[in-house]
Protein backbone atom coordinates (compact mmCIF):
# COMPACT_ATOMS: atom_id res chain seq x y z
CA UNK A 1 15.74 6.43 -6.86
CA UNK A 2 18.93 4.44 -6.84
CA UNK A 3 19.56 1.24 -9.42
CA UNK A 4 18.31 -1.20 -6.52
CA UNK A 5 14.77 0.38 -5.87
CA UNK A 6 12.29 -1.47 -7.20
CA UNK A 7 8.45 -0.38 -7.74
CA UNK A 8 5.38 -2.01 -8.76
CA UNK A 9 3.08 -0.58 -11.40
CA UNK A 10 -0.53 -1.44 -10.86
CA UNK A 11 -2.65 -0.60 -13.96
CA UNK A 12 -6.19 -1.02 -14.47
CA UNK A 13 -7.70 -1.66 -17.65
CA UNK A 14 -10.69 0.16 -19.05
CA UNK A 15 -14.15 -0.81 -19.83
CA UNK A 16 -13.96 -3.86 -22.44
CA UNK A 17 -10.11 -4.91 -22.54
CA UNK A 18 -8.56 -7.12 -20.16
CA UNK A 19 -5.10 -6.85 -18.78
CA UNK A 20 -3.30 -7.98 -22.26
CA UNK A 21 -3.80 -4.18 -23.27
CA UNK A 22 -0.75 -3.57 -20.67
CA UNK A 23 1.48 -7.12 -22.09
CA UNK A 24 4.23 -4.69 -23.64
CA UNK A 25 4.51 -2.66 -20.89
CA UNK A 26 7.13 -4.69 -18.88
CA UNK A 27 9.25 -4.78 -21.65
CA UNK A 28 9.65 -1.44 -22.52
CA UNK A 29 9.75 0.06 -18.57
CA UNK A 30 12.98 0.14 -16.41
CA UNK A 31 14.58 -2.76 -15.02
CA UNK A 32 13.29 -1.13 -11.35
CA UNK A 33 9.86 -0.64 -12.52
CA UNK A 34 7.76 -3.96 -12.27
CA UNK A 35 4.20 -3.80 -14.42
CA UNK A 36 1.73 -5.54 -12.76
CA UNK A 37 -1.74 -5.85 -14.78
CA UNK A 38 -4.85 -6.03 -13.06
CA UNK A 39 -7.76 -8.18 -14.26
CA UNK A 40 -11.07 -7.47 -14.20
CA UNK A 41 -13.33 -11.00 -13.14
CA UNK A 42 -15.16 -12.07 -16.36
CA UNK A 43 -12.07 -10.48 -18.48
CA UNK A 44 -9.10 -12.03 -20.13
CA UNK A 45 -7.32 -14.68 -17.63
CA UNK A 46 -10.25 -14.44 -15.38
CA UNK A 47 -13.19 -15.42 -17.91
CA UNK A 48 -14.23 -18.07 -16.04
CA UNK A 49 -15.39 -15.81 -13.13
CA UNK A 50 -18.29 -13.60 -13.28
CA UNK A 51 -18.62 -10.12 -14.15
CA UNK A 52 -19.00 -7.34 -11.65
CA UNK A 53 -19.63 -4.05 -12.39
CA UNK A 54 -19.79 -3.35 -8.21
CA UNK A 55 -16.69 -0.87 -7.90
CA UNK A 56 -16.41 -1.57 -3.72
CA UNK A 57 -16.10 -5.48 -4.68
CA UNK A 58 -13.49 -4.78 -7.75
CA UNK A 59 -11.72 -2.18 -5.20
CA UNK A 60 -11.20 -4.73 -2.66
CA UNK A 61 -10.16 -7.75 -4.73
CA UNK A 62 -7.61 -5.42 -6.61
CA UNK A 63 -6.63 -3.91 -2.81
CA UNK A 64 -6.14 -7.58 -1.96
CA UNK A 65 -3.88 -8.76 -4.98
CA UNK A 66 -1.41 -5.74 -4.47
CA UNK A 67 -0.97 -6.64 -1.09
CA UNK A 68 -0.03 -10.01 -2.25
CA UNK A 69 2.97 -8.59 -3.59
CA UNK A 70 4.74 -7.39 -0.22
CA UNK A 71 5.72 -4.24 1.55
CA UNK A 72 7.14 -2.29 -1.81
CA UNK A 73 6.20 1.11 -2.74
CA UNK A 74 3.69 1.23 -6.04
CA UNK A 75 1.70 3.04 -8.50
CA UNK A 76 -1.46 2.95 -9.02
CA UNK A 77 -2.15 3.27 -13.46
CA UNK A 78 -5.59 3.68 -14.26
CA UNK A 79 -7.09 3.73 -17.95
CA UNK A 80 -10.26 5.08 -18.89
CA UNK A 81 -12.92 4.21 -16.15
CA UNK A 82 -10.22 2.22 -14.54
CA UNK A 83 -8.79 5.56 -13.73
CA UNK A 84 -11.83 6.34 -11.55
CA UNK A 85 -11.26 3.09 -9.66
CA UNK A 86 -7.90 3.81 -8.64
CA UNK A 87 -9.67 6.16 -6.22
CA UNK A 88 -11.98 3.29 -4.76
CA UNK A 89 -8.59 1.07 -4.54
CA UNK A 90 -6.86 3.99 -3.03
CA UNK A 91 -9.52 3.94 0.20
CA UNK A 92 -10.05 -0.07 0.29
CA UNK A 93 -6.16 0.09 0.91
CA UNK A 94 -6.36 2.68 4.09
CA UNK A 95 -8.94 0.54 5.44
CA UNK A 96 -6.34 -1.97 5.04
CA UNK A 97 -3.63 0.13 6.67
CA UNK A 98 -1.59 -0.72 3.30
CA UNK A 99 -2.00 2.89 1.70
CA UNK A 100 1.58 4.16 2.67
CA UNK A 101 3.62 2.24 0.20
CA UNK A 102 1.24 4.31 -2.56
CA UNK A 103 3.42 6.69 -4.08
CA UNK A 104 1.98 8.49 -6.97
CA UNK A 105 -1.46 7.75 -9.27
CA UNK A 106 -2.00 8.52 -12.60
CA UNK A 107 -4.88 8.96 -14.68
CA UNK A 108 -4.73 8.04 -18.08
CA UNK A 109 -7.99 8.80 -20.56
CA UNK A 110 -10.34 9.71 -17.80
CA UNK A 111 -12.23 13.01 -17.90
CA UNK A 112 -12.14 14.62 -14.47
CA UNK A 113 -15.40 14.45 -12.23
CA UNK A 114 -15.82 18.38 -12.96
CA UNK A 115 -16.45 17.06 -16.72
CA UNK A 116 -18.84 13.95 -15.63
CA UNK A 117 -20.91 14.97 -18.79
CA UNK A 118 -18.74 14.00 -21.12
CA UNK A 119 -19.03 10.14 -19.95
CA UNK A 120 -22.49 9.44 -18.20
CA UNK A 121 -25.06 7.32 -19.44
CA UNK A 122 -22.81 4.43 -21.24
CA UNK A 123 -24.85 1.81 -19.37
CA UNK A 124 -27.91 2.67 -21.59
CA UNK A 125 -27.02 2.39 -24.71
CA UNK A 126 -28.19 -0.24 -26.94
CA UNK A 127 -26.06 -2.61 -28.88
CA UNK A 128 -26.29 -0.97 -31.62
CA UNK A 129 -24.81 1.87 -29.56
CA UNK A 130 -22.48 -0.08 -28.28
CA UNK A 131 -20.74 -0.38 -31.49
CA UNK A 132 -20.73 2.73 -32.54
CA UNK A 133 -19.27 3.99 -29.25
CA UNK A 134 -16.65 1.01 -29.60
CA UNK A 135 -15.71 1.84 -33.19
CA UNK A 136 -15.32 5.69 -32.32
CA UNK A 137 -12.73 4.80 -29.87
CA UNK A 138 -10.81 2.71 -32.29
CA UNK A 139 -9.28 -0.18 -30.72
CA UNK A 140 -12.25 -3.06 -31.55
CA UNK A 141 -10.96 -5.63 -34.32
CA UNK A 142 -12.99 -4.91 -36.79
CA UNK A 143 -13.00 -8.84 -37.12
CA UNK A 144 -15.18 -8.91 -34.23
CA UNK A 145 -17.43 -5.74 -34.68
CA UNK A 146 -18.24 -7.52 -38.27
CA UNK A 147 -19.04 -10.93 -36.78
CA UNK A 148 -22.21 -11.72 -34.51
CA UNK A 149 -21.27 -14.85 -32.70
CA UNK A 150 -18.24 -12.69 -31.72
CA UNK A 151 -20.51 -9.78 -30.70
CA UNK A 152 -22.60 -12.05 -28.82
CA UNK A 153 -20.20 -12.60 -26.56
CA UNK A 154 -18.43 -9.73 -26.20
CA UNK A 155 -21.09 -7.32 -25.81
CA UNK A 156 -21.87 -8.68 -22.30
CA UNK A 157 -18.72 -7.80 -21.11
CA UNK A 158 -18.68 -4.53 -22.22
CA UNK A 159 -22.20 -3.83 -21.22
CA UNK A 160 -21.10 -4.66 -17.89
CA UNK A 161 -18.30 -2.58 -17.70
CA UNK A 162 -20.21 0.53 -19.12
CA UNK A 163 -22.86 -0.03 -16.06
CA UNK A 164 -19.55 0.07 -13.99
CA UNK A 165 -18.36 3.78 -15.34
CA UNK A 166 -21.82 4.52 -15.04
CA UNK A 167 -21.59 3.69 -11.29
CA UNK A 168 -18.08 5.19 -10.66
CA UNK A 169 -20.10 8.51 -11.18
CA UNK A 170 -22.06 7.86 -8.68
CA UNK A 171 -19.03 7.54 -6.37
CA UNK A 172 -17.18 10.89 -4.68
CA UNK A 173 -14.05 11.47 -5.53
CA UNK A 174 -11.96 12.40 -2.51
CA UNK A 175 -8.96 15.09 -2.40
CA UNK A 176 -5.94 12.79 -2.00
CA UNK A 177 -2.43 13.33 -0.69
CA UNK A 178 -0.95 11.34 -3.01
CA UNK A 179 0.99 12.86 -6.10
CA UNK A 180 -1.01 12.83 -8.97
CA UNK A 181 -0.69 13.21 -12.84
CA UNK A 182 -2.62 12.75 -16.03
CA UNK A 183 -2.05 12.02 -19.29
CA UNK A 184 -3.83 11.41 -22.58
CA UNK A 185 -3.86 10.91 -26.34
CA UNK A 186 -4.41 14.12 -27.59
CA UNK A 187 -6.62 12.99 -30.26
CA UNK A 188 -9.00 11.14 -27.99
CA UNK A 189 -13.00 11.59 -28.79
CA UNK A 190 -14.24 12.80 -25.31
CA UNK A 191 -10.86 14.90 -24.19
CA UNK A 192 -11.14 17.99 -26.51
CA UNK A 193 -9.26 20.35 -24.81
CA UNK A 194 -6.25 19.92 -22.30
CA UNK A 195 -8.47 21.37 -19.14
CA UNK A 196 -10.54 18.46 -18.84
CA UNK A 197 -7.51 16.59 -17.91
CA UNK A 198 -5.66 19.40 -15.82
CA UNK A 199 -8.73 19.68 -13.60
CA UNK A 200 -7.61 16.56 -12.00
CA UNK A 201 -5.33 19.01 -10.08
CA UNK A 202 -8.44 19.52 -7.78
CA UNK A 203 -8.31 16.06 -6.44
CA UNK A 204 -4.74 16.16 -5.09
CA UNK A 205 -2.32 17.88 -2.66
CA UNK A 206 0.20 17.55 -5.02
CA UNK A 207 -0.14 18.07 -8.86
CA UNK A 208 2.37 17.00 -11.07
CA UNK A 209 0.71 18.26 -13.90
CA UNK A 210 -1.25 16.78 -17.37
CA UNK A 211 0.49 15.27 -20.32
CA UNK A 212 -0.27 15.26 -23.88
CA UNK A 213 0.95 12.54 -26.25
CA UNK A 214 -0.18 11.66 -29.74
CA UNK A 215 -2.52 9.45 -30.44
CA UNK A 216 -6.06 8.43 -29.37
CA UNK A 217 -7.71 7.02 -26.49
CA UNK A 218 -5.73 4.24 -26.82
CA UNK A 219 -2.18 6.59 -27.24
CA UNK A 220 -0.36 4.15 -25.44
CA UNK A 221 -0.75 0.75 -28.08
CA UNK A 222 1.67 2.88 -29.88
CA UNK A 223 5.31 1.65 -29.02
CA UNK A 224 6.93 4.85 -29.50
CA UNK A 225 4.27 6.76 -27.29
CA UNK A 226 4.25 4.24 -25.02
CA UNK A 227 8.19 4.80 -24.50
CA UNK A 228 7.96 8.16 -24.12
CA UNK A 229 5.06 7.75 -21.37
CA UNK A 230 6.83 5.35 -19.31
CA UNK A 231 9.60 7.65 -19.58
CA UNK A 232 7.79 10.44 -17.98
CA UNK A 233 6.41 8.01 -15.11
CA UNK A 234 10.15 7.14 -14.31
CA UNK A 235 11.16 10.31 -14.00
CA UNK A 236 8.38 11.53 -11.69
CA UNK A 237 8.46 8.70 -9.69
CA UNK A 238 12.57 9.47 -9.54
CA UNK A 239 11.88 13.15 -7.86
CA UNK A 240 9.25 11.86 -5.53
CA UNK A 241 11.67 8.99 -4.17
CA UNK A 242 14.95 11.72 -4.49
CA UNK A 243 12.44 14.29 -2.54
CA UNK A 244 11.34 11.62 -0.13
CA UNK A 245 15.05 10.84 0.96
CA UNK A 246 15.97 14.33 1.52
């Protein structure tokens, strides 16, 4: 990839944050890479719409938005059960004709679908559930977990998005011919060994292997780790556009 290439990095967010969790990210990436943060309806910028936890509907308003920003090749950055909809996005864009620009994906935080146990049944938990699962993965102000009004209107949103992972199981998981790669916080709650995220490798023609970095579930808030990462995503990307051009 020479100086003048530019790419777009498309990341979805996982189940309760909004597209803030990425706001860093454009700083600390390559002039060539361009971060582009997706937004869930009912999250963040969006609030004012309402939820969906309908992964065809999210899948075609995200396929929709990236093709907004023109015929440039892209990556596709999903987090947590916004990894699982990169797959959904991936297929809304062939129906489109607008997969070809789609050079790599990456899973970030996302057990594969051979490990489905790990992550099933979020949509059933009670609220008092709900916290505890939101305090285990360690990114909830504790300034909202401690105060009800705030709870009240948070919990919606995440109960919605926990009925969404609960559907992305539901969904098969095609073999793609895209590059793929994982990575994760080695440290996360439901990734306990480095398998779970190397099995990805079944759902790809080409593997480019999983990553480890320190850190939770949420590795990445770290600005250090999330240096490194971006790092790494630069250089693969580099080799697939240097192997493209040969």
């Amino acid at each position: 990839m020479n100086n003048n290439s530019k790419i777009n990095l498309f990341c979805v967010p996982s189940a309760g944050s909004s597209a803030s969790i990425f706001s860093a990210w454009d700083k600390t990436s390559a002039e060539n890479l361009k971060v582009i943060a997706l937004e869930y309806p009912g999250h963040g910028r969006k609030i004012q719409q309402s939820l969906s936890h309908d992964p065809d509907f999210l899948a075609h308003q995200f396929s929709l938005e990236i093709l907004a920003y023109g015929n440039t090749p892209y990556v596709l950055f999903g987090h947590s059960v916004g990894a699982s909809l990169i797959w959904k996005i991936e297929e809304k864009l062939k129906l489109l004709h607008a997969d070809h620009n789609l050079i790599l994906k990456i899973v970030s935080a996302r057990p594969s679908p051979l490990f489905q146990n790990l992550i099933h049944n979020y949509s059933h938990l009670t609220d008092e559930q709900m916290i505890k699962e939101l305090r285990l993965y360690n990114n909830f102000p504790d300034e909202i977990l401690n105060n009800a009004s705030a709870l009240n209107f948070f919990l919606p949103i995440i109960k919605n998005d926990f009925i969404l992972s609960d559907n992305m199981l539901k969904k098969p998981i095609f073999k793609s011919s895209v590059p793929l790669m994982s990575v994760y916080g080695e440290a996360d709650p439901y990734i306990k060994n480095h398998n779970i995220m190397e099995s990805w490798s079944t759902y790809t023609n080409k593997w480019l292997g999983a990553h480890q970095f320190s850190g939770d579930h949420f590795y990445f808030l770290d600005t250090t780790i999330l240096q490194k990462m971006l790092h790494l995503i630069q250089e693969k990307i580099y080799l697939l556009m240097k192997t493209t051009l040969v």
